[in-house]
PDB file of N, CA and C in Angstrom:
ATOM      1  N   UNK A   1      38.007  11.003  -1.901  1.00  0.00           N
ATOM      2  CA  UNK A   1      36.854  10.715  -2.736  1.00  0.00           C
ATOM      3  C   UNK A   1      36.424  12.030  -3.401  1.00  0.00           C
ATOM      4  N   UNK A   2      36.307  11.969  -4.691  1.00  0.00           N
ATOM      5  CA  UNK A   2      35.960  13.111  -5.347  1.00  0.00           C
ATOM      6  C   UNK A   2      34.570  13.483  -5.054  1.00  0.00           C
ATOM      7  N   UNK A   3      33.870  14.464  -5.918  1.00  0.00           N
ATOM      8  CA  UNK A   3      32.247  14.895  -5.415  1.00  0.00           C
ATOM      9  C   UNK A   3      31.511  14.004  -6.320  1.00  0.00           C
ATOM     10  N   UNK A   4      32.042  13.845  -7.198  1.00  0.00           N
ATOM     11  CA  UNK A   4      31.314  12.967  -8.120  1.00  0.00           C
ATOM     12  C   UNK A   4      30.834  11.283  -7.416  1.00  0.00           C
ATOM     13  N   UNK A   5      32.377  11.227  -6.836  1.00  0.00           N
ATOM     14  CA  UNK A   5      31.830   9.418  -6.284  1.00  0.00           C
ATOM     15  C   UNK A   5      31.133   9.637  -5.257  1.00  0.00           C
ATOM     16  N   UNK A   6      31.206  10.856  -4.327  1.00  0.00           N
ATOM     17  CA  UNK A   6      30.313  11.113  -3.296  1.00  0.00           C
ATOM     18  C   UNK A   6      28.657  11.096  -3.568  1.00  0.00           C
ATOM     19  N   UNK A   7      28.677  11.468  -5.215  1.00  0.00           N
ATOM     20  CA  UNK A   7      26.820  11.758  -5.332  1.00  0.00           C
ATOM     21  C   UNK A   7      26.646  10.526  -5.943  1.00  0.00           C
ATOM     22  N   UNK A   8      27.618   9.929  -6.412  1.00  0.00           N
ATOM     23  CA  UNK A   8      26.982   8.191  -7.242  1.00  0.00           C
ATOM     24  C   UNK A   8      26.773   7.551  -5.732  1.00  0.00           C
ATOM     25  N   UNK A   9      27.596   7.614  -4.851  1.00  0.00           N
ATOM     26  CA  UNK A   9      27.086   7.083  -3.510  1.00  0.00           C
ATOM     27  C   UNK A   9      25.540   6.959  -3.089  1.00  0.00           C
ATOM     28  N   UNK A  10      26.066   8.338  -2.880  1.00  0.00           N
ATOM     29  CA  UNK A  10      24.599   9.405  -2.151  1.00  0.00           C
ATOM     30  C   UNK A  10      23.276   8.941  -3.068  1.00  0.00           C
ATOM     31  N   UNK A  11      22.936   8.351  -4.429  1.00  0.00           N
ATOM     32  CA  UNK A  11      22.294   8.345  -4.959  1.00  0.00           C
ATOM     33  C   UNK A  11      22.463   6.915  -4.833  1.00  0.00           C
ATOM     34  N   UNK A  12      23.514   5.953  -5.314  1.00  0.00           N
ATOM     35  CA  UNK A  12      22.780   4.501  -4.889  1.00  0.00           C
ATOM     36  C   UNK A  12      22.827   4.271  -3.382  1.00  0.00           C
ATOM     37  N   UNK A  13      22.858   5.175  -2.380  1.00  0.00           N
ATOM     38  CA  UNK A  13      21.751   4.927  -1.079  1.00  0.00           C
ATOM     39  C   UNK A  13      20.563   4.860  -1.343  1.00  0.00           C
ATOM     40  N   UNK A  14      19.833   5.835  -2.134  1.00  0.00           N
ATOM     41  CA  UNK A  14      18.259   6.532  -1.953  1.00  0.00           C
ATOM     42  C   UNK A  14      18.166   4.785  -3.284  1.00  0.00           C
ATOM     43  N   UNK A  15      18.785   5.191  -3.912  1.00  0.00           N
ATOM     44  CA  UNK A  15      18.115   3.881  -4.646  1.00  0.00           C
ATOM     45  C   UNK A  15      17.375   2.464  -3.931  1.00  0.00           C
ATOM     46  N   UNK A  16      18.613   2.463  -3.008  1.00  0.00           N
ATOM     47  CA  UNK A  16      18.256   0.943  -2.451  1.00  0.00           C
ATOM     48  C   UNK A  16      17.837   1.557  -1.556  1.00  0.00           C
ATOM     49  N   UNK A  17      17.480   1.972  -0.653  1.00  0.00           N
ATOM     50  CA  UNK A  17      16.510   2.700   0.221  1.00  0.00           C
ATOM     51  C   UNK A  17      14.722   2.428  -0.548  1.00  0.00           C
ATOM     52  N   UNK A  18      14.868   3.217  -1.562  1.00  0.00           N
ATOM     53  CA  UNK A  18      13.351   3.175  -2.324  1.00  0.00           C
ATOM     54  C   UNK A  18      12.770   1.836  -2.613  1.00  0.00           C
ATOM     55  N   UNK A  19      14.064   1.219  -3.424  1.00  0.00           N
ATOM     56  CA  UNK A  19      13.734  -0.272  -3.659  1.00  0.00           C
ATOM     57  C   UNK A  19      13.006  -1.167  -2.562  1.00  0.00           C
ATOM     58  N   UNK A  20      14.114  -1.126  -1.313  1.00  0.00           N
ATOM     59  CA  UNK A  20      13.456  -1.519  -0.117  1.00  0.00           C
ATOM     60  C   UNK A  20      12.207  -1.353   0.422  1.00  0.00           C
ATOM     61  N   UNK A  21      11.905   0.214   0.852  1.00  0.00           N
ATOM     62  CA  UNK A  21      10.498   0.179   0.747  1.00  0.00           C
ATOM     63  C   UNK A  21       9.337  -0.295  -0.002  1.00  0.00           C
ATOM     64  N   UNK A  22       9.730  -0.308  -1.536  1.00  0.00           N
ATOM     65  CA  UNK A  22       8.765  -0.511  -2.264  1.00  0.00           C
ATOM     66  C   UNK A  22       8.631  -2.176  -2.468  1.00  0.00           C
ATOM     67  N   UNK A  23      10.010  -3.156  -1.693  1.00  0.00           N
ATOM     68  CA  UNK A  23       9.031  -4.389  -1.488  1.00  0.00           C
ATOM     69  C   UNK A  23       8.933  -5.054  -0.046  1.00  0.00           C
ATOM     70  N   UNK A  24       8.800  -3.781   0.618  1.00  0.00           N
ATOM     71  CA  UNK A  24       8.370  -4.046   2.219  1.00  0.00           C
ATOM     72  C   UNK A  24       7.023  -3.768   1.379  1.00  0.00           C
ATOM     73  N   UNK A  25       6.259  -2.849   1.075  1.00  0.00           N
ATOM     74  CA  UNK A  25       5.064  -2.381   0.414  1.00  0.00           C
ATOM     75  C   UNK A  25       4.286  -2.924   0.126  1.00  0.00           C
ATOM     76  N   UNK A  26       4.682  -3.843  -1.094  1.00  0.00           N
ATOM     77  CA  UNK A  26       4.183  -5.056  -2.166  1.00  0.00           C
ATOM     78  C   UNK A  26       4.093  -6.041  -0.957  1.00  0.00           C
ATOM     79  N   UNK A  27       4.766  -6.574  -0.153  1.00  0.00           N
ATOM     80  CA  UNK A  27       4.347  -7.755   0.927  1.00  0.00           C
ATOM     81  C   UNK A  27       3.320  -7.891   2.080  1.00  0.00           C
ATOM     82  N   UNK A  28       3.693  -6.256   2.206  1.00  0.00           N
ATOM     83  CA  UNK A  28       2.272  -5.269   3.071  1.00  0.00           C
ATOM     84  C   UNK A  28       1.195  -5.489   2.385  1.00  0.00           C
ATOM     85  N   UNK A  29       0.964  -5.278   0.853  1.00  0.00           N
ATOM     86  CA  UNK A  29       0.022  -5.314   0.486  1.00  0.00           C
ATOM     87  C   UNK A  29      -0.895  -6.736   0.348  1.00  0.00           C
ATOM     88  N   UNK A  30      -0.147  -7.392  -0.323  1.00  0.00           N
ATOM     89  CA  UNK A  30       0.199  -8.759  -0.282  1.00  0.00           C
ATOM     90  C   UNK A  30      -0.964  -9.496   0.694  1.00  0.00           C
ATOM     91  N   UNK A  31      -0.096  -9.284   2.006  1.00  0.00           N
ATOM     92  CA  UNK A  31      -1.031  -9.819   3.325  1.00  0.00           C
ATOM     93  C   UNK A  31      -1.992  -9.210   3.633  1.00  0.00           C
ATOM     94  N   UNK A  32      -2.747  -7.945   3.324  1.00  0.00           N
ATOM     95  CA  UNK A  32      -3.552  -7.350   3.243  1.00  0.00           C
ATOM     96  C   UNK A  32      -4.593  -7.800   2.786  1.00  0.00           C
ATOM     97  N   UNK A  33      -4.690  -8.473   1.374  1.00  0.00           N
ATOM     98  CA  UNK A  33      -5.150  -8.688   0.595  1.00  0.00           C
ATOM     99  C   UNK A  33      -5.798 -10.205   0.874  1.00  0.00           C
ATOM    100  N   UNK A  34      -4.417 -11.125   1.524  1.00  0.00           N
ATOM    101  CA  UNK A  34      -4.590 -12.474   1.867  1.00  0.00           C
ATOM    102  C   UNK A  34      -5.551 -12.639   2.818  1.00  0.00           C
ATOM    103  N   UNK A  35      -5.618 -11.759   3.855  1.00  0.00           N
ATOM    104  CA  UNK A  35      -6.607 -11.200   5.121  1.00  0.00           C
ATOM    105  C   UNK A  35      -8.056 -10.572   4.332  1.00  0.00           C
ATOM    106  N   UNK A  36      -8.033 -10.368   3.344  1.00  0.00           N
ATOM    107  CA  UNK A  36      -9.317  -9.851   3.318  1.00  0.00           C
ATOM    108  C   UNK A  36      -9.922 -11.232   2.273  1.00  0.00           C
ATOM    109  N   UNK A  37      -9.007 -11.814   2.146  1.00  0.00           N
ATOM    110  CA  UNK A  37      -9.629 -13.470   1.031  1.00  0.00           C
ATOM    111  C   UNK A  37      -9.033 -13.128  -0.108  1.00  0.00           C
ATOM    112  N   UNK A  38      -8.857 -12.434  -0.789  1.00  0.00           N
ATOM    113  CA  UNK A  38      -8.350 -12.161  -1.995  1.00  0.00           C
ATOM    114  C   UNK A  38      -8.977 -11.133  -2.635  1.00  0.00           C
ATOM    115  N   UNK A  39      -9.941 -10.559  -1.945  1.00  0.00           N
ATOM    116  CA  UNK A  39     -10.905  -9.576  -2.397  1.00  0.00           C
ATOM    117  C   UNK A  39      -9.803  -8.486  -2.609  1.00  0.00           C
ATOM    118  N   UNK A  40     -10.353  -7.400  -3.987  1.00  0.00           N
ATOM    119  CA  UNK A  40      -9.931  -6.190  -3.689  1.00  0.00           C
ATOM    120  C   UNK A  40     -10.961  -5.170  -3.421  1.00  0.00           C
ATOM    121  N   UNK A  41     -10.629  -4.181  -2.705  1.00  0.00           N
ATOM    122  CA  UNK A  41     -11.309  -3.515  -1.933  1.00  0.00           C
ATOM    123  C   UNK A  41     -11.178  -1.583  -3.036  1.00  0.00           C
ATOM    124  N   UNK A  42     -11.722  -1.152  -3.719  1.00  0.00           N
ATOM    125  CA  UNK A  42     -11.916  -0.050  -4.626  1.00  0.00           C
ATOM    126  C   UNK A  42     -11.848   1.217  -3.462  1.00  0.00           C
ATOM    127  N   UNK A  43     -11.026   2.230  -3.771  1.00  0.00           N
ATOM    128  CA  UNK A  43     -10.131   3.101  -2.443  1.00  0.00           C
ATOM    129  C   UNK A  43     -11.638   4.227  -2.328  1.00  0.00           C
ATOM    130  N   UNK A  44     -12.151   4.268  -4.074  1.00  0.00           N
ATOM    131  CA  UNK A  44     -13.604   4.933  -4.052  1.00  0.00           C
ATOM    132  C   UNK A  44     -14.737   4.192  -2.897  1.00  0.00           C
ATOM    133  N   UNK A  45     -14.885   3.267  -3.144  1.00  0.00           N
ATOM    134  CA  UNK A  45     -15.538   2.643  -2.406  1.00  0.00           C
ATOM    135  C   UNK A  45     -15.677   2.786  -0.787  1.00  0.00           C
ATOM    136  N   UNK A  46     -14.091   2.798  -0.213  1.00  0.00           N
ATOM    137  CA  UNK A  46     -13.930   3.560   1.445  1.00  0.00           C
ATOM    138  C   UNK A  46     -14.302   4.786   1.120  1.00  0.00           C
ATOM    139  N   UNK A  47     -14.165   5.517   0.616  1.00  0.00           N
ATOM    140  CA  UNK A  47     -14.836   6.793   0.638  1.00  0.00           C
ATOM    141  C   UNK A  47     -16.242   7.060   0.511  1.00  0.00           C
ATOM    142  N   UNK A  48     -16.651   6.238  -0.280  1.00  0.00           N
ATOM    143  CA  UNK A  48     -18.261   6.954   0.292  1.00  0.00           C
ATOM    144  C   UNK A  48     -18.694   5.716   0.850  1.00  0.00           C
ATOM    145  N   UNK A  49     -18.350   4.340   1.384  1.00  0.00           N
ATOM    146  CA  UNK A  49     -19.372   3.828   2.202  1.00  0.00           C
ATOM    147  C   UNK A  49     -18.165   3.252   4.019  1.00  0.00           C
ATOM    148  N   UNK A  50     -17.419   3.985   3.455  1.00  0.00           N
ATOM    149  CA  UNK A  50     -16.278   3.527   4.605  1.00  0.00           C
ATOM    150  C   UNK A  50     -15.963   2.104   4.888  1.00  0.00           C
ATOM    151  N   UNK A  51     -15.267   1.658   6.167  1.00  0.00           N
ATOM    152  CA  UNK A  51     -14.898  -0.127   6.594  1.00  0.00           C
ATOM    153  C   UNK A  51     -15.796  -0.717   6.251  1.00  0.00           C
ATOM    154  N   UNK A  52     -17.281  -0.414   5.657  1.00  0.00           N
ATOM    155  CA  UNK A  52     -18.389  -1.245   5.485  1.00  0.00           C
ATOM    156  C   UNK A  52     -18.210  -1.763   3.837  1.00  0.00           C
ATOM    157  N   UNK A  53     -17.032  -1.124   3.231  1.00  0.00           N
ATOM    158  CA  UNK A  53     -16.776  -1.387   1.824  1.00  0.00           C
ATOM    159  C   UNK A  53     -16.130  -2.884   1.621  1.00  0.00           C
ATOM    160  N   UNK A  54     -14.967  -2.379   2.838  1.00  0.00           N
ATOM    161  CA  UNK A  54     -14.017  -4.386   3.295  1.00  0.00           C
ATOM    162  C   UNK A  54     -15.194  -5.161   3.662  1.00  0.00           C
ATOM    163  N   UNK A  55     -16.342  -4.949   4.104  1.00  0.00           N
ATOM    164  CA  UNK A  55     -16.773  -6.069   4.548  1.00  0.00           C
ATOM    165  C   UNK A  55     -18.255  -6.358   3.675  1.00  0.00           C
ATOM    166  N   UNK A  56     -17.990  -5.982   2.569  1.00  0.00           N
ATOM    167  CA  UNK A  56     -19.493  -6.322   1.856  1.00  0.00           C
ATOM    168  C   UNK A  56     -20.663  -5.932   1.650  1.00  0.00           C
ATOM    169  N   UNK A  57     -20.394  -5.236   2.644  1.00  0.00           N
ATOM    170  CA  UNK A  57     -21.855  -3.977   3.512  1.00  0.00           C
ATOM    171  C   UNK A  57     -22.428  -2.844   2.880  1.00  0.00           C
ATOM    172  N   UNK A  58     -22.171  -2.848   1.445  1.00  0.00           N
ATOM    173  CA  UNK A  58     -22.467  -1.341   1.014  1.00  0.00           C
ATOM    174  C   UNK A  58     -23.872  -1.208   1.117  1.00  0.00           C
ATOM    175  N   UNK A  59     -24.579  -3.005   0.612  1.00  0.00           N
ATOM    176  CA  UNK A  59     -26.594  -2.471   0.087  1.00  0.00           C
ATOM    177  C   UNK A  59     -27.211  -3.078   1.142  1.00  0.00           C
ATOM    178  N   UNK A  60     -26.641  -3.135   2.597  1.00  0.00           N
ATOM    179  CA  UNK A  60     -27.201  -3.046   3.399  1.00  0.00           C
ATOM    180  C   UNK A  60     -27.769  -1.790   4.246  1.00  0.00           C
ATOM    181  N   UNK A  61     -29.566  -1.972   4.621  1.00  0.00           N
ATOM    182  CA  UNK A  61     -30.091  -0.701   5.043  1.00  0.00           C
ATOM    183  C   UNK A  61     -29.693  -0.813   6.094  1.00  0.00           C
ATOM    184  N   UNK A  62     -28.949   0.423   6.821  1.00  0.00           N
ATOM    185  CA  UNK A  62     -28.937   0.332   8.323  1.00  0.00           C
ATOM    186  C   UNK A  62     -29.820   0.497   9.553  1.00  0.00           C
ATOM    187  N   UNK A  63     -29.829  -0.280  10.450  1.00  0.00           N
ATOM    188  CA  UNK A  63     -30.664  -0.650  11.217  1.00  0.00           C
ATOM    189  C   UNK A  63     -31.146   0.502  12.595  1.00  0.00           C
ATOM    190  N   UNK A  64     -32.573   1.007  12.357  1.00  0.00           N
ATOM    191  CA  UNK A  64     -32.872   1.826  13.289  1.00  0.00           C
ATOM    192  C   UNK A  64     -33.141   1.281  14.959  1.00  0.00           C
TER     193      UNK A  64
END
């Protein structure tokens, strides 16, 4: 095998490698999404009000 067919190899590994992940990913996400109702959840949003963002909770005062 020359070097050449060795890197068309070597390169459609990583291909289908990436591919793969990226629709293990999409199905991950998928059910993610199905679990939360269909809601999407804004990544800003976990950041400044945290798990209380998945659940609706942002303009609630918290309780002393």
């Amino acid at each position: 095998m020359s070097k050449e067919m060795g890197a068309i190899l070597v390169f459609g590994v990583i291909i289908v490698i990436a591919l793969t992940m990226f629709a293990l990913e999409r199905r991950g996400a998928a059910k993610r999404k199905a679990a939360r109702g269909g809601r999407e959840i804004d990544v800003s949003d976990l950041i400044a009000f945290g798990s209380a963002a998945g659940d609706g909770k942002k303009t609630e005062v918290p309780k002393s």
